[in-house]
C-alpha atoms as a PDB file:
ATOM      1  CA  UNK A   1     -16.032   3.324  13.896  1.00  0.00           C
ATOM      2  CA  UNK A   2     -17.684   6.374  12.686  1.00  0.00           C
ATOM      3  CA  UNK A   3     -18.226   7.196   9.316  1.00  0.00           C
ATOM      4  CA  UNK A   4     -15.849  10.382   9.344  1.00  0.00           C
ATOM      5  CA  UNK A   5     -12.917   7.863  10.642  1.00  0.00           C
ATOM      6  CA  UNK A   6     -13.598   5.097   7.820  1.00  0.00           C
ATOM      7  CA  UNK A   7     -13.563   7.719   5.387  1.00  0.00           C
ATOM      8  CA  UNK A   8     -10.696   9.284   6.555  1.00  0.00           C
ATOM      9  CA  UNK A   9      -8.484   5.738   7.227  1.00  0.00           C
ATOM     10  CA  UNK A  10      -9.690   5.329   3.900  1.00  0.00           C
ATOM     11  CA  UNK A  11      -8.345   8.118   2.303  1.00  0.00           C
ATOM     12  CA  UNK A  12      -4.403   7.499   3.977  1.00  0.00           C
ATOM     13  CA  UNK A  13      -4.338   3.972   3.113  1.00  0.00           C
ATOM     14  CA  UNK A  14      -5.176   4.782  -0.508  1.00  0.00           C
ATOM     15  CA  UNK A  15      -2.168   6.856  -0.439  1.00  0.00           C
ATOM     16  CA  UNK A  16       0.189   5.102   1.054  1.00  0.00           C
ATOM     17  CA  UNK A  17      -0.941   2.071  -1.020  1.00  0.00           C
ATOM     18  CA  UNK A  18      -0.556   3.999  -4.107  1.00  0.00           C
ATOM     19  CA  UNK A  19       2.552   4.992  -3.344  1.00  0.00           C
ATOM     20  CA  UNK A  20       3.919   1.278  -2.531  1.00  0.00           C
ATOM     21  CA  UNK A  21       2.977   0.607  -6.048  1.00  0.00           C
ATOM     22  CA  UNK A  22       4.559   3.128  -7.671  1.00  0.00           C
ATOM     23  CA  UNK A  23       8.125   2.734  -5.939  1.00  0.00           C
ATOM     24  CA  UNK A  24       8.545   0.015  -8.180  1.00  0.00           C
ATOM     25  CA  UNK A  25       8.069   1.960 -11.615  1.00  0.00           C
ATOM     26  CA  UNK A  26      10.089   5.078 -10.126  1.00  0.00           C
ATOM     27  CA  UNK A  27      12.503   2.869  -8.019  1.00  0.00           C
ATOM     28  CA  UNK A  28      13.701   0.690 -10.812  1.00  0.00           C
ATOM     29  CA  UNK A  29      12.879  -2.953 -11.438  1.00  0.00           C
ATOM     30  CA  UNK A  30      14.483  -4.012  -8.141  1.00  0.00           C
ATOM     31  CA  UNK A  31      14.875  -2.426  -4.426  1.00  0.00           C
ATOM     32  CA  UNK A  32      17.646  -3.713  -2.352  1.00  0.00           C
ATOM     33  CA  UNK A  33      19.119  -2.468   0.601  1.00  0.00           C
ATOM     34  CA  UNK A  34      22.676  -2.987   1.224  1.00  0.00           C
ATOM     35  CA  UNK A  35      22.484  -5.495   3.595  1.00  0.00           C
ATOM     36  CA  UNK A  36      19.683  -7.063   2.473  1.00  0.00           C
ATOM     37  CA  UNK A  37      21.109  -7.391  -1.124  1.00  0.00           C
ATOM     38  CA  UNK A  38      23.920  -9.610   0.007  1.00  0.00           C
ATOM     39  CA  UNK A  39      20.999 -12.269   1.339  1.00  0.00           C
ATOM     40  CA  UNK A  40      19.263 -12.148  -1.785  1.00  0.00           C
ATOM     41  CA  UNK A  41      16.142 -10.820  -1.264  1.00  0.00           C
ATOM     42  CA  UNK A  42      13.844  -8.259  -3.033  1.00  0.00           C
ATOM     43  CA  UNK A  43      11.741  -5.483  -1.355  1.00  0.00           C
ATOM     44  CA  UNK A  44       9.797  -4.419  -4.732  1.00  0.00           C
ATOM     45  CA  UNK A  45       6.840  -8.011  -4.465  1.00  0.00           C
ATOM     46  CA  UNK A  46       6.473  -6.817  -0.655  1.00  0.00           C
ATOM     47  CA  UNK A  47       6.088  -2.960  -1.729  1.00  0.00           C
ATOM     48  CA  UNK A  48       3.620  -4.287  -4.731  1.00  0.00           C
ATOM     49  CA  UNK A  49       1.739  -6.943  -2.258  1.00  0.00           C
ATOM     50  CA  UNK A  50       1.170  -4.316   0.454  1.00  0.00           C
ATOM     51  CA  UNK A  51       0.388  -1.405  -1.825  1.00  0.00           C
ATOM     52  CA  UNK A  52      -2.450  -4.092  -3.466  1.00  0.00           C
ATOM     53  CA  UNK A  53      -3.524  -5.041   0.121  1.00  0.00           C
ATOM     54  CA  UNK A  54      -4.064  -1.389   1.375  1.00  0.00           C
ATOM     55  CA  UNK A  55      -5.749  -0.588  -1.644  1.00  0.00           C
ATOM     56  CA  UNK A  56      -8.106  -3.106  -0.902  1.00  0.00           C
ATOM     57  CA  UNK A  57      -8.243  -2.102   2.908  1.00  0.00           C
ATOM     58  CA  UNK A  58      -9.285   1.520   1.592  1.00  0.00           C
ATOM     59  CA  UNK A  59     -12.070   0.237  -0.865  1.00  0.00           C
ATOM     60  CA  UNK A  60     -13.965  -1.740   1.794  1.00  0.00           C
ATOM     61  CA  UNK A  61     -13.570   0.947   4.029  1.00  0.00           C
ATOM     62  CA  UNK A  62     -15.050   3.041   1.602  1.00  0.00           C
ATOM     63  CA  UNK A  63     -18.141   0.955   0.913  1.00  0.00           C
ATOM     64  CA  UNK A  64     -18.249   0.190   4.609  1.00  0.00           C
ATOM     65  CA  UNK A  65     -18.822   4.389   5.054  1.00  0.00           C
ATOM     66  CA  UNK A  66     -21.249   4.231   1.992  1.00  0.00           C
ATOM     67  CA  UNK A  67     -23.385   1.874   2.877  1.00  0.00           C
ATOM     68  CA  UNK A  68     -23.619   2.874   6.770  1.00  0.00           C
END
């Protein structure tokens, strides 16, 4: 992978990452589809865990271009 592409991949999983994490302050303190509310289960820990993840995804990336 080139240096242009990690930087890049980089860059749009910071965002989307970001913005996983801050559905949950702007969303309310709980995200629930209709259908999935009747079973009980909560979207906002999945948002927050995969925001975290691609956070983490876009800093290696970024010290993977940087050090290259």
């Amino acid at each position: 992978m080139s240096k242009r592409t990690q930087v890049v991949l980089a860059g749009a999983s910071m965002v989307v990452g970001l913005a996983f994490i801050t559905i949950k302050f702007v969303g309310g303190s709980s995200l629930e589809a209709a259908s999935v509310g009747q079973a009980g289960i909560d979207l906002t820990k999945y948002f927050l865990w995969g925001g975290d993840g691609l956070l983490l995804i876009s800093a290696l990336l970024y010290i993977r271009a940087s050090a290259a």
